[in-house]
Protein backbone atom coordinates (compact mmCIF):
# COMPACT_ATOMS: atom_id res chain seq x y z
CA UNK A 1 18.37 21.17 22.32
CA UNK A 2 14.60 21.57 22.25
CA UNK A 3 14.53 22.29 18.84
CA UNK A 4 16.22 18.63 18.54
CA UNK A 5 13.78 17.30 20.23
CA UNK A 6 11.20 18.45 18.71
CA UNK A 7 12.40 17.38 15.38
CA UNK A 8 12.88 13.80 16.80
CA UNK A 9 9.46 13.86 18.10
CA UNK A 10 7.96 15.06 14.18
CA UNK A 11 10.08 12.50 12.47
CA UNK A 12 8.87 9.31 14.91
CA UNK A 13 5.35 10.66 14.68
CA UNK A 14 5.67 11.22 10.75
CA UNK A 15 7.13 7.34 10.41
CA UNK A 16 4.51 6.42 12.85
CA UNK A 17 1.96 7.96 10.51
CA UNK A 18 3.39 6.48 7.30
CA UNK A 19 2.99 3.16 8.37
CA UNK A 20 6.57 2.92 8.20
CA UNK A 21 6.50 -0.25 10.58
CA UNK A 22 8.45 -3.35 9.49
CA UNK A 23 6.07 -5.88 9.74
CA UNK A 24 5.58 -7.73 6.76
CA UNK A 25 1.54 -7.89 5.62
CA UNK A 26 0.03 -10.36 3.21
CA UNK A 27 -3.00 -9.01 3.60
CA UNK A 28 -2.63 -5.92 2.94
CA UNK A 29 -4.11 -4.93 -0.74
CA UNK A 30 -1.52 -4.52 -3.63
CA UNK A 31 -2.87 -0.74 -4.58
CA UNK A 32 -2.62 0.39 -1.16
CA UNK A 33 1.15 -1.53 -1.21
CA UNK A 34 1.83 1.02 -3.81
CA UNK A 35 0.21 3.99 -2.66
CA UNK A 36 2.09 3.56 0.29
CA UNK A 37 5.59 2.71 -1.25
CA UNK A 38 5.20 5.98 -3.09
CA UNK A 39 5.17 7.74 0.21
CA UNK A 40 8.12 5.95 1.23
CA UNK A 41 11.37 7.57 1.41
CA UNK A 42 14.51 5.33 -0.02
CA UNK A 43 15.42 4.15 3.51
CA UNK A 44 12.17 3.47 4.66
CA UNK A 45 11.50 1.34 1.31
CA UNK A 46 14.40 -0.98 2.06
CA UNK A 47 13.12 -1.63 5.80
CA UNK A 48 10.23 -2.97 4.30
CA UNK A 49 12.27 -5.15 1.63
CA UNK A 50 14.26 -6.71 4.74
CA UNK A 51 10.84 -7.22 6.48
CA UNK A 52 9.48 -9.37 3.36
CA UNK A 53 12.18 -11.01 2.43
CA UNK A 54 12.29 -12.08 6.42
CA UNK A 55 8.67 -13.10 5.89
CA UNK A 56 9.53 -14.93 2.90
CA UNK A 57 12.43 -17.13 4.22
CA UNK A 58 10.13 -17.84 7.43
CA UNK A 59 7.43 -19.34 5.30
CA UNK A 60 9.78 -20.53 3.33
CA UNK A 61 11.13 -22.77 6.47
CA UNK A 62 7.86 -23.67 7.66
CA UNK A 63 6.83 -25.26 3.78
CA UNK A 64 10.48 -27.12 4.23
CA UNK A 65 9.19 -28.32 7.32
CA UNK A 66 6.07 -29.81 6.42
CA UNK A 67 7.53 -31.30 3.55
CA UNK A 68 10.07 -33.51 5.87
CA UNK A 69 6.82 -34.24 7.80
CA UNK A 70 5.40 -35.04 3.89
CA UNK A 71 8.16 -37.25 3.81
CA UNK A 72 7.74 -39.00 6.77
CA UNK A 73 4.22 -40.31 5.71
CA UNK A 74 4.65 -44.09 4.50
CA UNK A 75 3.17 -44.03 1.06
CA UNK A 76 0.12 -46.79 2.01
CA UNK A 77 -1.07 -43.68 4.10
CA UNK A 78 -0.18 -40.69 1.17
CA UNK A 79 -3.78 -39.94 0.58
CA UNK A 80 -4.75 -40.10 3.81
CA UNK A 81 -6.47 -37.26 6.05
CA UNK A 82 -2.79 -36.67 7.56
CA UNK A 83 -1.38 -35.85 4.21
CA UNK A 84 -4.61 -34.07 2.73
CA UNK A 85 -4.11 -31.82 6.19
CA UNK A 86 -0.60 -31.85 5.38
CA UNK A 87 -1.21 -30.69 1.46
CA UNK A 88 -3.66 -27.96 2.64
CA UNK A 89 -1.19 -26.12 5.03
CA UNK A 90 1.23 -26.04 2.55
CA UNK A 91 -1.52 -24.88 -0.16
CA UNK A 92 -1.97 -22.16 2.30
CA UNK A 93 1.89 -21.18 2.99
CA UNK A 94 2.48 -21.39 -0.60
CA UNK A 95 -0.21 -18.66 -0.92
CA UNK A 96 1.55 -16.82 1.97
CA UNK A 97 4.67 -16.55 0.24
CA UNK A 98 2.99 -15.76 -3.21
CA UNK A 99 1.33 -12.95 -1.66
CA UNK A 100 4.53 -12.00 0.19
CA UNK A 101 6.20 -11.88 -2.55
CA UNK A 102 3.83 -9.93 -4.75
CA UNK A 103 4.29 -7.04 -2.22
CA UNK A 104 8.05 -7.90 -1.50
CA UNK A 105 8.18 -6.94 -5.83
CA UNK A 106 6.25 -3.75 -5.09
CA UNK A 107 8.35 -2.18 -2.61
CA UNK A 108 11.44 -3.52 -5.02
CA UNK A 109 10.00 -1.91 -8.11
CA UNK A 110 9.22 1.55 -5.84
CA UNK A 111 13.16 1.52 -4.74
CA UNK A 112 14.38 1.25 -7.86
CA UNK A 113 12.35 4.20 -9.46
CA UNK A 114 13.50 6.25 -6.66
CA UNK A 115 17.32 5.12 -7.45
CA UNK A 116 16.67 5.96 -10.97
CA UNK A 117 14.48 9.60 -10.69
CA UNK A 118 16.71 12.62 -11.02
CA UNK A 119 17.54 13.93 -7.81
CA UNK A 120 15.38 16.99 -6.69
């Protein structure tokens, strides 16, 4: 039973360690994406695939969001400071998502080369 525990306790430190979190980062730079996909075991790899492709369809709601509010603007006021505040948010979630994204095709691209190495 201690040994159990034990094991538990290395295996939530170790995923702890990894950054094996699922929070999705856009900030986080593509080479260290990959350095840390490597690391990644298949399961862990997919956790992070659900977490972007959460963070995707949330930005992805916002941008449909602001572009009923785009919608709502009467077009004598379309190039007004409304809409230019409008058009600069969703500039700036469309960047989100691209980013997103970019890592979202990392962790995709790291999954499938583990599917497809010969197992050890």
């Amino acid at each position: 039973m201690q040994r159990m525990f034990i094991a538990l306790a290395v295996l939530a430190a170790a995923f702890t360690l990894a950054g094996c979190g699922k929070k999705a980062d856009a900030t986080t730079p593509i080479d260290q994406v990959k350095a840390q996909a490597q690391q990644l075991d298949a399961t862990a790899i997919q956790a992070k695939i659900d977490a972007y492709k959460a963070a995707v369809a949330e930005k992805q709601a916002e941008l449909q969001k602001l572009a009923e509010k785009v919608k709502a603007i009467p077009i004598t006021e379309m190039l007004g400071d409304e809409a230019k505040k409008l058009k600069a948010e969703s500039d700036k979630i469309q960047e989100a998502v691209k980013a997103l994204t970019d890592r979202l095709q990392v962790y995709v691209d790291a999954l499938q080369s583990k599917a497809a190495a010969p197992a050890k």
